[in-house]
C-alpha atoms as a PDB file:
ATOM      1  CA  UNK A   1       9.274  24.854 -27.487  1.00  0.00           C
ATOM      2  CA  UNK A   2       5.841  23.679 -28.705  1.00  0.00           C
ATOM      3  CA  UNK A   3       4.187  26.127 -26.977  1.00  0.00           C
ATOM      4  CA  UNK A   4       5.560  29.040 -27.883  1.00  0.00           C
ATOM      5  CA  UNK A   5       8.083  27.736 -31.083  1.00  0.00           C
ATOM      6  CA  UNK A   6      10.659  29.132 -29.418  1.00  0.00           C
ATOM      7  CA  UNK A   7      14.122  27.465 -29.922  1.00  0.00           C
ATOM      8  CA  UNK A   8      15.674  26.610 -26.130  1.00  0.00           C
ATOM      9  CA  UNK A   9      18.904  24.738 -25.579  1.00  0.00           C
ATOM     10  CA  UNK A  10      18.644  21.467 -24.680  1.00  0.00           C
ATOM     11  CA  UNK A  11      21.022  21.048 -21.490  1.00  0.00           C
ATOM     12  CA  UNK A  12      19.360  24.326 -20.185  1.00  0.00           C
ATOM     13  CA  UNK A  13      15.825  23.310 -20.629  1.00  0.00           C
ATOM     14  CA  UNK A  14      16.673  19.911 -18.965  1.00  0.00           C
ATOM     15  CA  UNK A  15      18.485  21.404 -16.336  1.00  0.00           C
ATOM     16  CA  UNK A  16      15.327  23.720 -15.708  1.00  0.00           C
ATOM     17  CA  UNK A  17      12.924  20.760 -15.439  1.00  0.00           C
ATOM     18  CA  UNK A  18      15.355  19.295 -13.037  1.00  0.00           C
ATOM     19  CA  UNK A  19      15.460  21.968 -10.674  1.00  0.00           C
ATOM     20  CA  UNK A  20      11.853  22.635 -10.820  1.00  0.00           C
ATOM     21  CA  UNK A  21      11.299  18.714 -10.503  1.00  0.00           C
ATOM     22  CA  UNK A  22      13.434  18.604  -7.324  1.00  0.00           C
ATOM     23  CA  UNK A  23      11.540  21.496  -5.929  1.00  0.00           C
ATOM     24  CA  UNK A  24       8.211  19.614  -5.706  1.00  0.00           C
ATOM     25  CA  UNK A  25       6.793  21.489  -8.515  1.00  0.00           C
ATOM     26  CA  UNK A  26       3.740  19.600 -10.726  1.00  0.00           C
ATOM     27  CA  UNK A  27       3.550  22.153 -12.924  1.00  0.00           C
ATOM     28  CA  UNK A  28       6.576  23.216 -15.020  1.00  0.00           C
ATOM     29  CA  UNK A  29       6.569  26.615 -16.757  1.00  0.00           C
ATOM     30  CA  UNK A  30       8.387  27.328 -20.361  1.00  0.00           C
ATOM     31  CA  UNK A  31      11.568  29.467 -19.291  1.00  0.00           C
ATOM     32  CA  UNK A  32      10.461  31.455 -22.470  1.00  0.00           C
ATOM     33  CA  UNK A  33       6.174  32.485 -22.337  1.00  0.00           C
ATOM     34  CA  UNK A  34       5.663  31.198 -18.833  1.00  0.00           C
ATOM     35  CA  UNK A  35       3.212  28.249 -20.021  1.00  0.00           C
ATOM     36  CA  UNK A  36       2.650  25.294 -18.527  1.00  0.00           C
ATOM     37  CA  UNK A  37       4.574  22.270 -20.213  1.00  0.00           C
ATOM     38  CA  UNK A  38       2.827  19.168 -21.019  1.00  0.00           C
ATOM     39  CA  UNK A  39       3.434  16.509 -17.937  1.00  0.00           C
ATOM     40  CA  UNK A  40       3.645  14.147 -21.129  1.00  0.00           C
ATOM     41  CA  UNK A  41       6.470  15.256 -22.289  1.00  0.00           C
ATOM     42  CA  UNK A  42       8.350  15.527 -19.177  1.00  0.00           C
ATOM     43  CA  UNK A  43       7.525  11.980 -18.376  1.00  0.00           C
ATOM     44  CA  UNK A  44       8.305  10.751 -21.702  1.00  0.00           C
ATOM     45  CA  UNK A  45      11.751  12.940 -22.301  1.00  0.00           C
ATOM     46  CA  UNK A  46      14.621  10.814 -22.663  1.00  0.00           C
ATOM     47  CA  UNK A  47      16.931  13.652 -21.940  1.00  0.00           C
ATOM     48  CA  UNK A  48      15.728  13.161 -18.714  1.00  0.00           C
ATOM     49  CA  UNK A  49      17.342  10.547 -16.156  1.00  0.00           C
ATOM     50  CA  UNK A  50      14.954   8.030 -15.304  1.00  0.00           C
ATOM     51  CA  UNK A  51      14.801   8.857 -10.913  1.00  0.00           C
ATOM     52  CA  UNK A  52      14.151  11.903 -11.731  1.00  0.00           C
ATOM     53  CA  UNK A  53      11.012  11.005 -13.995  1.00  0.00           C
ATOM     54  CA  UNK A  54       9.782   8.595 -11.583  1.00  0.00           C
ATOM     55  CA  UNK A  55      10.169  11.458  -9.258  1.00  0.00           C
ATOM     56  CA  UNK A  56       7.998  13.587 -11.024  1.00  0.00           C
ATOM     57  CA  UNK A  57       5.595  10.323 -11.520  1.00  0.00           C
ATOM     58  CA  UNK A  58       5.322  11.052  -7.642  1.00  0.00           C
ATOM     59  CA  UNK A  59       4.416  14.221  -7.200  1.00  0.00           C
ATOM     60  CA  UNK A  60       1.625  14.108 -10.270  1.00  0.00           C
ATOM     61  CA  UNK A  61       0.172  11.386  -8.025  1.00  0.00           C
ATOM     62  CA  UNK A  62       0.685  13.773  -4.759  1.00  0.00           C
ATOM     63  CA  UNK A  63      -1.163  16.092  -6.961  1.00  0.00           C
ATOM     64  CA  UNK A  64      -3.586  14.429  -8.470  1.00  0.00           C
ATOM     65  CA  UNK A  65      -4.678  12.901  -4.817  1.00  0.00           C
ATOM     66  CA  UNK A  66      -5.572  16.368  -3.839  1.00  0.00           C
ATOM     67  CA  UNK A  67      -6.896  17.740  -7.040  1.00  0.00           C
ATOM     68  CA  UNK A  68      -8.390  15.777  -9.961  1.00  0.00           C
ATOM     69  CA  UNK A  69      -7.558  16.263 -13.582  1.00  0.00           C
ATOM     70  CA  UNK A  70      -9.926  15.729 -16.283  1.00  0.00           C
ATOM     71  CA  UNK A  71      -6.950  14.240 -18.926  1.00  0.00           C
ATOM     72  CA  UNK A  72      -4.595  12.725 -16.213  1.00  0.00           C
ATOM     73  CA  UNK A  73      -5.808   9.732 -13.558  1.00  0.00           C
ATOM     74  CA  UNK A  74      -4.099   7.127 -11.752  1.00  0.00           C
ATOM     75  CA  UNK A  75      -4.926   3.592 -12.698  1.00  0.00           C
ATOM     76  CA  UNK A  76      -6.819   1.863  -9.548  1.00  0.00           C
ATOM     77  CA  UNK A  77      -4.886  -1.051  -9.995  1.00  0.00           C
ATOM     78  CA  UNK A  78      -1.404   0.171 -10.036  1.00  0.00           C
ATOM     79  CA  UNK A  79      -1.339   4.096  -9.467  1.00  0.00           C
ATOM     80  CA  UNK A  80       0.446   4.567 -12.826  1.00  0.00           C
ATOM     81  CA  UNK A  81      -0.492   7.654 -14.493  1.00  0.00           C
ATOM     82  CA  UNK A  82      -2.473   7.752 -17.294  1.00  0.00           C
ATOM     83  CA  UNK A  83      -2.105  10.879 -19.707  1.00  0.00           C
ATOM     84  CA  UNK A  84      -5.474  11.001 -22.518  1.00  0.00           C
ATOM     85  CA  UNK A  85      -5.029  14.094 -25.034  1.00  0.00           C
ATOM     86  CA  UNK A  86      -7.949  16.811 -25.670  1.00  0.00           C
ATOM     87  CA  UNK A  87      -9.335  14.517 -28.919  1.00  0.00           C
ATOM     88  CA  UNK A  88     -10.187  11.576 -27.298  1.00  0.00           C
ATOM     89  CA  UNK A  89     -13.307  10.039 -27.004  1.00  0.00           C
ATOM     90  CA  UNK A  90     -13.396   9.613 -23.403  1.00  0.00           C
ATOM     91  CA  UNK A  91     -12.985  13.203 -22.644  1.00  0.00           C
ATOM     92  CA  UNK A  92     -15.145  14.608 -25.455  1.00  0.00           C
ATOM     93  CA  UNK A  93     -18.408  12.700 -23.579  1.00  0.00           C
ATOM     94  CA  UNK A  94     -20.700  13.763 -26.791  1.00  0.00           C
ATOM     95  CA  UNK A  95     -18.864  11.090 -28.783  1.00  0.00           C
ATOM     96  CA  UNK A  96     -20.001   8.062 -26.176  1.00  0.00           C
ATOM     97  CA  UNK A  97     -22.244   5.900 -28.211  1.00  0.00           C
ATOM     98  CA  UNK A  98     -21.974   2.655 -26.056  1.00  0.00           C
ATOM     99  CA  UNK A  99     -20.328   2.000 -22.087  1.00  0.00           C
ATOM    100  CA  UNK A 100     -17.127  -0.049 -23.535  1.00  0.00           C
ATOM    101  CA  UNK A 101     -15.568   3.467 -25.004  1.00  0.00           C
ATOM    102  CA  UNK A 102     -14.909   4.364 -21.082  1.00  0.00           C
ATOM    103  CA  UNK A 103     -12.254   1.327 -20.433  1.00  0.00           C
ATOM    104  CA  UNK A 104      -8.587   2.539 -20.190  1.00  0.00           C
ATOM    105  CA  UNK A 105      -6.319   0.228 -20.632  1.00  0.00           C
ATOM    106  CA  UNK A 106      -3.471   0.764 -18.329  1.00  0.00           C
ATOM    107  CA  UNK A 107       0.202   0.635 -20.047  1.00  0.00           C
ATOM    108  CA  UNK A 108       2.149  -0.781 -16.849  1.00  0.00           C
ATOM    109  CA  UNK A 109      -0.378  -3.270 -15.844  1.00  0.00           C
ATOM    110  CA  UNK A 110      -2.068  -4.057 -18.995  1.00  0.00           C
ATOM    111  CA  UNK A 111      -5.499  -3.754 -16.931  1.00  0.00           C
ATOM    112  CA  UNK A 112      -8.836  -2.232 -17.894  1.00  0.00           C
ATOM    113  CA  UNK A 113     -10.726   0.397 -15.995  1.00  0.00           C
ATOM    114  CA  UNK A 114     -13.771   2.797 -16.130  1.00  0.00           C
ATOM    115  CA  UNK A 115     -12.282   6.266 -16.457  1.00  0.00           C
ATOM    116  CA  UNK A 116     -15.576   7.791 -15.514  1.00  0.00           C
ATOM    117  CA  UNK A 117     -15.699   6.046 -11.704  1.00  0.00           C
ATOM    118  CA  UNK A 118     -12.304   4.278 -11.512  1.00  0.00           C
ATOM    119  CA  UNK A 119     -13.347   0.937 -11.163  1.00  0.00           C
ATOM    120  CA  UNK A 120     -12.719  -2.348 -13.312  1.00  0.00           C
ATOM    121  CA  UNK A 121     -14.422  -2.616 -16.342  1.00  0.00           C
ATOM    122  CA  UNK A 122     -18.178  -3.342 -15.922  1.00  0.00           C
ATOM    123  CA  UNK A 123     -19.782  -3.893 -19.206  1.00  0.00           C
ATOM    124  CA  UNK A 124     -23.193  -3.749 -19.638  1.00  0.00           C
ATOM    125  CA  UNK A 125     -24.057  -1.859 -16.975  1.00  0.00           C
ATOM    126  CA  UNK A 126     -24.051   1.771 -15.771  1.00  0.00           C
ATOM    127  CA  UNK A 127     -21.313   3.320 -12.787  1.00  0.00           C
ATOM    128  CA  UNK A 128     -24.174   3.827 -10.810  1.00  0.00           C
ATOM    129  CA  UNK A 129     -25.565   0.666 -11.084  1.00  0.00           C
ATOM    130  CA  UNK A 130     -21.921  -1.012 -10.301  1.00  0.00           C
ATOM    131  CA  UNK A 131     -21.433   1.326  -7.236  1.00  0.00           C
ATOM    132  CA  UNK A 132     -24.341   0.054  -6.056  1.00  0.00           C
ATOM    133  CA  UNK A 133     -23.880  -3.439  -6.423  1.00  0.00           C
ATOM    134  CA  UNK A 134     -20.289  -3.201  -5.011  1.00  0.00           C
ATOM    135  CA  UNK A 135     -22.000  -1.434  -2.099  1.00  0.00           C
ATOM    136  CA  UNK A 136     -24.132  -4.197  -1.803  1.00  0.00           C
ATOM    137  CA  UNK A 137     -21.361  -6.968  -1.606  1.00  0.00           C
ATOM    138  CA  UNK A 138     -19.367  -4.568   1.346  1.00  0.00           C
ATOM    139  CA  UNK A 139     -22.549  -5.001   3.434  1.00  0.00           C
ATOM    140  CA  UNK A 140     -22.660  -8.732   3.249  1.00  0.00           C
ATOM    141  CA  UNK A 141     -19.276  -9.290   3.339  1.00  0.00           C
ATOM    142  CA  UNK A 142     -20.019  -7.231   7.014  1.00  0.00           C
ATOM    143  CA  UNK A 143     -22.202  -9.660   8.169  1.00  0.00           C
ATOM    144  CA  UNK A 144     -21.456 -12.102  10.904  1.00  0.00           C
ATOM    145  CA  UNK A 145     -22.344 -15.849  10.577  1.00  0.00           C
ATOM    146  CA  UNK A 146     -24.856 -17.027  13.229  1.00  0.00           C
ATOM    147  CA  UNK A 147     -22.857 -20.704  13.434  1.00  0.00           C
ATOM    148  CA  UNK A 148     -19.079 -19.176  14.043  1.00  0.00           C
ATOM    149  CA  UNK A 149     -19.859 -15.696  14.434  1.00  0.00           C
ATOM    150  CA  UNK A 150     -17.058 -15.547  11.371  1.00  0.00           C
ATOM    151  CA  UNK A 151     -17.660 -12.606   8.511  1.00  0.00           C
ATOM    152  CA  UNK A 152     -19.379 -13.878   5.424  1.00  0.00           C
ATOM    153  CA  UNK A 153     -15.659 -12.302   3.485  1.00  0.00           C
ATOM    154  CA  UNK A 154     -12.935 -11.131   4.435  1.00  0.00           C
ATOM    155  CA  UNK A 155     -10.960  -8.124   2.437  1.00  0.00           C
ATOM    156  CA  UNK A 156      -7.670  -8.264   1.251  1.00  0.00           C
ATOM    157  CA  UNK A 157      -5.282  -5.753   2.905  1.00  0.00           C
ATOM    158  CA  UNK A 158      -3.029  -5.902  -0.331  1.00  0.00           C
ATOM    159  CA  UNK A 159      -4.924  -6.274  -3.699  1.00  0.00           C
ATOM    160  CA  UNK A 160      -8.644  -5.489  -1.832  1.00  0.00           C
ATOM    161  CA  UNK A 161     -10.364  -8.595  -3.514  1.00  0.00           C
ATOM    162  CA  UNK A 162     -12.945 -10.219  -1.363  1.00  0.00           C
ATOM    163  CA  UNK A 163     -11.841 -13.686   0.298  1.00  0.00           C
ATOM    164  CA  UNK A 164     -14.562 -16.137   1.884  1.00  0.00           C
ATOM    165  CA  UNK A 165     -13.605 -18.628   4.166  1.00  0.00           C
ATOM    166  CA  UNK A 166     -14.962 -22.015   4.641  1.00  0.00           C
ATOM    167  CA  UNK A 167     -12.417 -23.913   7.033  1.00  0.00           C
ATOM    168  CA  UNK A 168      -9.429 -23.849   8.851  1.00  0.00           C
ATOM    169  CA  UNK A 169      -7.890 -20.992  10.896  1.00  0.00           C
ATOM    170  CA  UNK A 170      -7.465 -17.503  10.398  1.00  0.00           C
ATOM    171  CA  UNK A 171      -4.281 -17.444   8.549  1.00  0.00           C
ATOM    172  CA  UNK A 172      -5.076 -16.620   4.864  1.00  0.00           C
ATOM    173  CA  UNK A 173      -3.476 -16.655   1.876  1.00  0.00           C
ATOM    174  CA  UNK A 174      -4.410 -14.292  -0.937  1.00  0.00           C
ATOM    175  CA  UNK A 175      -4.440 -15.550  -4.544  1.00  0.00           C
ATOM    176  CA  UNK A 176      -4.132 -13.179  -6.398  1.00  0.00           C
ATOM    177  CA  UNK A 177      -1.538 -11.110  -4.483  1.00  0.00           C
ATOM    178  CA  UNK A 178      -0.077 -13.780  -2.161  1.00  0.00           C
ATOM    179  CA  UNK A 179       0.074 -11.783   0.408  1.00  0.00           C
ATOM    180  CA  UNK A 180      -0.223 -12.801   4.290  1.00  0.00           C
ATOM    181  CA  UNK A 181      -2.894 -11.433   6.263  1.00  0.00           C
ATOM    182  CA  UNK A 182      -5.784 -12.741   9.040  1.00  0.00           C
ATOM    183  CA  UNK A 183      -9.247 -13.076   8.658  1.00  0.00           C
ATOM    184  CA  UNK A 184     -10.387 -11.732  11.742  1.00  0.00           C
ATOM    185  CA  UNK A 185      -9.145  -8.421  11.605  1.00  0.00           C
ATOM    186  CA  UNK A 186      -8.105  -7.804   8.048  1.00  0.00           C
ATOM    187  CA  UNK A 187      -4.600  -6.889   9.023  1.00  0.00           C
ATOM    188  CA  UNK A 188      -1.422  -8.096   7.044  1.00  0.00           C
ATOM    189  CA  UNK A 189       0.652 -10.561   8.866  1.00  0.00           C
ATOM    190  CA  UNK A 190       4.387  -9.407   7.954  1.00  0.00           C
ATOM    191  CA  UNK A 191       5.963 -10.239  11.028  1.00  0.00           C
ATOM    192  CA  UNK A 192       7.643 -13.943  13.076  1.00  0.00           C
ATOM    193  CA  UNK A 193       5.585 -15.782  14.693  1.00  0.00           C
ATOM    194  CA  UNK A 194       6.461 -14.768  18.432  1.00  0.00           C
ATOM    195  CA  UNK A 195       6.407 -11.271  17.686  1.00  0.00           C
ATOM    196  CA  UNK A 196       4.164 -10.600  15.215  1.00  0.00           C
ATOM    197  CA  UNK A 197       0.085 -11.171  14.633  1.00  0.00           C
ATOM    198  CA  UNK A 198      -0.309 -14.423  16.252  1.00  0.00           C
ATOM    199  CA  UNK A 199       1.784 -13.138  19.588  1.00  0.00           C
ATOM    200  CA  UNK A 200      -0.654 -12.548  22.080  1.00  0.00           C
ATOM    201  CA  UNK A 201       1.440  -9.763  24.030  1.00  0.00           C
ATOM    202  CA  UNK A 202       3.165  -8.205  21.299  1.00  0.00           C
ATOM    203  CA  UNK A 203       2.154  -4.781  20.023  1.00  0.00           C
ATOM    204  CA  UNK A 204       1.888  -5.928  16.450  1.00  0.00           C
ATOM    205  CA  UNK A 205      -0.382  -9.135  17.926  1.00  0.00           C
ATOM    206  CA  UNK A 206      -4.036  -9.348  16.600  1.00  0.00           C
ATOM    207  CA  UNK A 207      -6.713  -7.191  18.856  1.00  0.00           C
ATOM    208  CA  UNK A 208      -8.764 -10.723  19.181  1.00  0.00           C
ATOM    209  CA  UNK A 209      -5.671 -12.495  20.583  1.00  0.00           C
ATOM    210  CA  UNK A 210      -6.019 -10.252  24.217  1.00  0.00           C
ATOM    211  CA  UNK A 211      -9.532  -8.563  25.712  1.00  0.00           C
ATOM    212  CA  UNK A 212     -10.769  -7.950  22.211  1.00  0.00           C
ATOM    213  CA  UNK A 213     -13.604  -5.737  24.028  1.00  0.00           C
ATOM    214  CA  UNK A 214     -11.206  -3.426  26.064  1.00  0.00           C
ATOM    215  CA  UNK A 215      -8.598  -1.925  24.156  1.00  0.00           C
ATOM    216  CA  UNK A 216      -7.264   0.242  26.671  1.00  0.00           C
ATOM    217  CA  UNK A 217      -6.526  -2.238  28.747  1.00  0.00           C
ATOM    218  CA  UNK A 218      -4.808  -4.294  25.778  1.00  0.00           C
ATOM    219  CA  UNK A 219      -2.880  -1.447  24.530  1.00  0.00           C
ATOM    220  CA  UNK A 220      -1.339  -0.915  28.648  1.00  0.00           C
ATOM    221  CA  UNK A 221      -0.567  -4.238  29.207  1.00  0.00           C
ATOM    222  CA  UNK A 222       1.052  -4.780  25.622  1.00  0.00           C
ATOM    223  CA  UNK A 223       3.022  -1.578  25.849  1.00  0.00           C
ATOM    224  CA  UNK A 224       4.211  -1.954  29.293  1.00  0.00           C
ATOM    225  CA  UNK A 225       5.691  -5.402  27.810  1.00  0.00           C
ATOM    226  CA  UNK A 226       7.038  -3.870  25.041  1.00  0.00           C
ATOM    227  CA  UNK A 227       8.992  -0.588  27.018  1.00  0.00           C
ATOM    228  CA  UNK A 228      10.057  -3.440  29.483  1.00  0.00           C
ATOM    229  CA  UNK A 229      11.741  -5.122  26.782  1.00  0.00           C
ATOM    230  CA  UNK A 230      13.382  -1.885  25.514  1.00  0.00           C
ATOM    231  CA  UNK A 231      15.150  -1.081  28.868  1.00  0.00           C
ATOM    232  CA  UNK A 232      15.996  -4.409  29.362  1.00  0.00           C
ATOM    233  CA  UNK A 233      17.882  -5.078  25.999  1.00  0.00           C
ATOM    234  CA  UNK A 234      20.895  -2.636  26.761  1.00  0.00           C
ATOM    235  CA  UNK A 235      21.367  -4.032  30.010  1.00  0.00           C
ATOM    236  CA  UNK A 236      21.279  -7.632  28.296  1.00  0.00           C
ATOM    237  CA  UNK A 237      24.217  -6.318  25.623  1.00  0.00           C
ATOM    238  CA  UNK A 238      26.146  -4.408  28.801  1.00  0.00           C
ATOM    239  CA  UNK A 239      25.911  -8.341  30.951  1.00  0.00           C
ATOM    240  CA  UNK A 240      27.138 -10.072  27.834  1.00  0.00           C
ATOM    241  CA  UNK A 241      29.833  -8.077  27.318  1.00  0.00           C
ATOM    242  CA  UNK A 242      31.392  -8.001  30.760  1.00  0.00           C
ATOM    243  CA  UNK A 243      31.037 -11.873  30.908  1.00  0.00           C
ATOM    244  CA  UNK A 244      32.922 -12.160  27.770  1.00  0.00           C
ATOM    245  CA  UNK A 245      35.938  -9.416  29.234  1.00  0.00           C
ATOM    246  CA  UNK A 246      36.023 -11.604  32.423  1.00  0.00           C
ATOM    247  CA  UNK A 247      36.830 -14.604  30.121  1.00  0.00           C
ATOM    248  CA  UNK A 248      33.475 -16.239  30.422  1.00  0.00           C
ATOM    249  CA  UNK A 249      33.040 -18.174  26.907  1.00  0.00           C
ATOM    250  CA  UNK A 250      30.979 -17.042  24.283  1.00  0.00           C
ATOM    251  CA  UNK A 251      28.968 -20.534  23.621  1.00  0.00           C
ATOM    252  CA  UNK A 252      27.640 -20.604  27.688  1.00  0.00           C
ATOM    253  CA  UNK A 253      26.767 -17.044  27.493  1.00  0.00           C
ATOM    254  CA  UNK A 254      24.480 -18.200  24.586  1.00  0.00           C
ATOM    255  CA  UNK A 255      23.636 -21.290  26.319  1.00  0.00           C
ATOM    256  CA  UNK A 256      22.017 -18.963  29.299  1.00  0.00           C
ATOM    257  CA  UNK A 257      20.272 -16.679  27.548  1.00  0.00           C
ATOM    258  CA  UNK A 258      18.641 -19.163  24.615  1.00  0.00           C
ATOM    259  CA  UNK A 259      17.686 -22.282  27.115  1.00  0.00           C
ATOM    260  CA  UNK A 260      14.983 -20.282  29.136  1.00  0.00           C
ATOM    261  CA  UNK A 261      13.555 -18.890  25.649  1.00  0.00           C
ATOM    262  CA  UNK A 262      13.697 -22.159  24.525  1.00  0.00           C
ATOM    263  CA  UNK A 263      12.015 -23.739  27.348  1.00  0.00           C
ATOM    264  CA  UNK A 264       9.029 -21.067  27.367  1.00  0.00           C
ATOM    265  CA  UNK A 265       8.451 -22.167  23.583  1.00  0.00           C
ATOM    266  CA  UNK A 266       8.437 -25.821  24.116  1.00  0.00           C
ATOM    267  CA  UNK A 267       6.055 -25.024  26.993  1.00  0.00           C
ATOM    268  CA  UNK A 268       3.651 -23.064  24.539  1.00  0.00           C
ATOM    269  CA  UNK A 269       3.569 -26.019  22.192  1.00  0.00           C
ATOM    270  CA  UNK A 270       2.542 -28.292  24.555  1.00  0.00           C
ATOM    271  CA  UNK A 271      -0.015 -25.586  25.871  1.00  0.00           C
END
């Protein structure tokens, strides 16, 4: 072992990590001095299988959530870990001689970030002064237009880049992340049409859809829907399948239950 040049075999040091991996442990101690092993080279042991070192990717993260480490952060743009040794410029601070020394960049996504505030790479200008800027940009985004009483931007749920709209409905499309989400209330829109964000008395429907201003209300009338539709769907399954022991046939079963579903959608089109 580095640490302690003691000579280990190889099977039972790997089989150590393992268990103490699998036991939610971040930090691994030599089975010889009782040191601390370098989270390096457990994440970069080949010995190792590779769940098990994405495994111990995880709890690193879990860790570093709760308690961070001056030589190990997560990269804001992809949570990958990002391991800087003892010599490096960014931790030694006395060797800064200009801002671009701070930027990381990442090895998974091949992006550059301030390791001082862990933010994208602002050159030319200070943390502080970028903190403040960004705060400034959150407070207008805030702020309600007096024509359509629309936000000036909208945040992305996904990829959290600022999206302004111009036209058209709330329905957006991010660009950079493609993901699906509305502009009203910033959630992500993940769900079918009929029983998702756009549903006005689904549980998963937007807040504006339904009494925007009186969310109890909302919240009863939505979840009295929803538990209705819960006890109703087992005695739905039991009906169809005592038609289909009586003989009934399958297709006018189907016919039954899809034409009044049916007709309540056409009827909401022409609505």
């Amino acid at each position: 072992m580095p640490c302690c040049s003691t000579k280990i075999c190889s099977l039972c040091l790997v089989t150590h990590t393992i268990t103490n991996i699998r036991n939610g442990k971040a930090k691994i101690e030599c089975p010889a001095c009782s040191q601390d092993i370098n989270s390096s080279t457990i994440l970069y042991n080949s010995e190792l299988p590779v769940s098990v070192r994405e495994r111990y990717q995880e709890i690193l993260a879990q860790n570093l959530s709760e308690k961070p480490n001056t030589y190990i952060k997560l990269c804001p743009h992809c949570n990958f870990i990002t391991i800087l040794g003892e010599d490096n410029p960014i931790i030694n601070r006395t060797k800064f001689r200009r801002p671009s020394t701070q930027w990381v960049c990442c090895e998974q996504c091949n992006k550059e970030w301030c390791w001082s505030c862990y933010a994208p790479s602002h050159p030319n200008i200070t943390c502080r002064q970028f903190k403040k800027d960004h705060a400034r940009l959150d407070v207008w985004a805030k702020i309600r237009r007096s024509d359509n009483n629309q936000r000036n931007a909208q945040r992305c749920p996904k990829c959290s880049i600022y999206i302004e709209k111009i036209d058209g409905c709330d329905h957006m499309l991010c660009v950079k992340c493609q993901a699906k989400f509305c502009y009203r209330c910033g959630s992500r829109m993940r769900l079918p049409t009929y029983i998702g964000h756009d549903a006005k008395y689904s549980i998963f429907g937007c807040k504006y859809k339904l009494w925007p201003n009186r969310p109890l209300l909302r919240w009863l009338v939505r979840g009295s829907i929803f538990a209705g539709v819960l006890l109703l769907t087992p005695v739905a399954l039991a009906a169809v399948i005592a038609l289909v022991a009586i003989g009934i046939p399958i297709v006018l079963i189907i016919a039954c239950f899809a034409l009044p579903v049916y007709a309540c959608i056409q009827c909401k089109k022409r609505a």
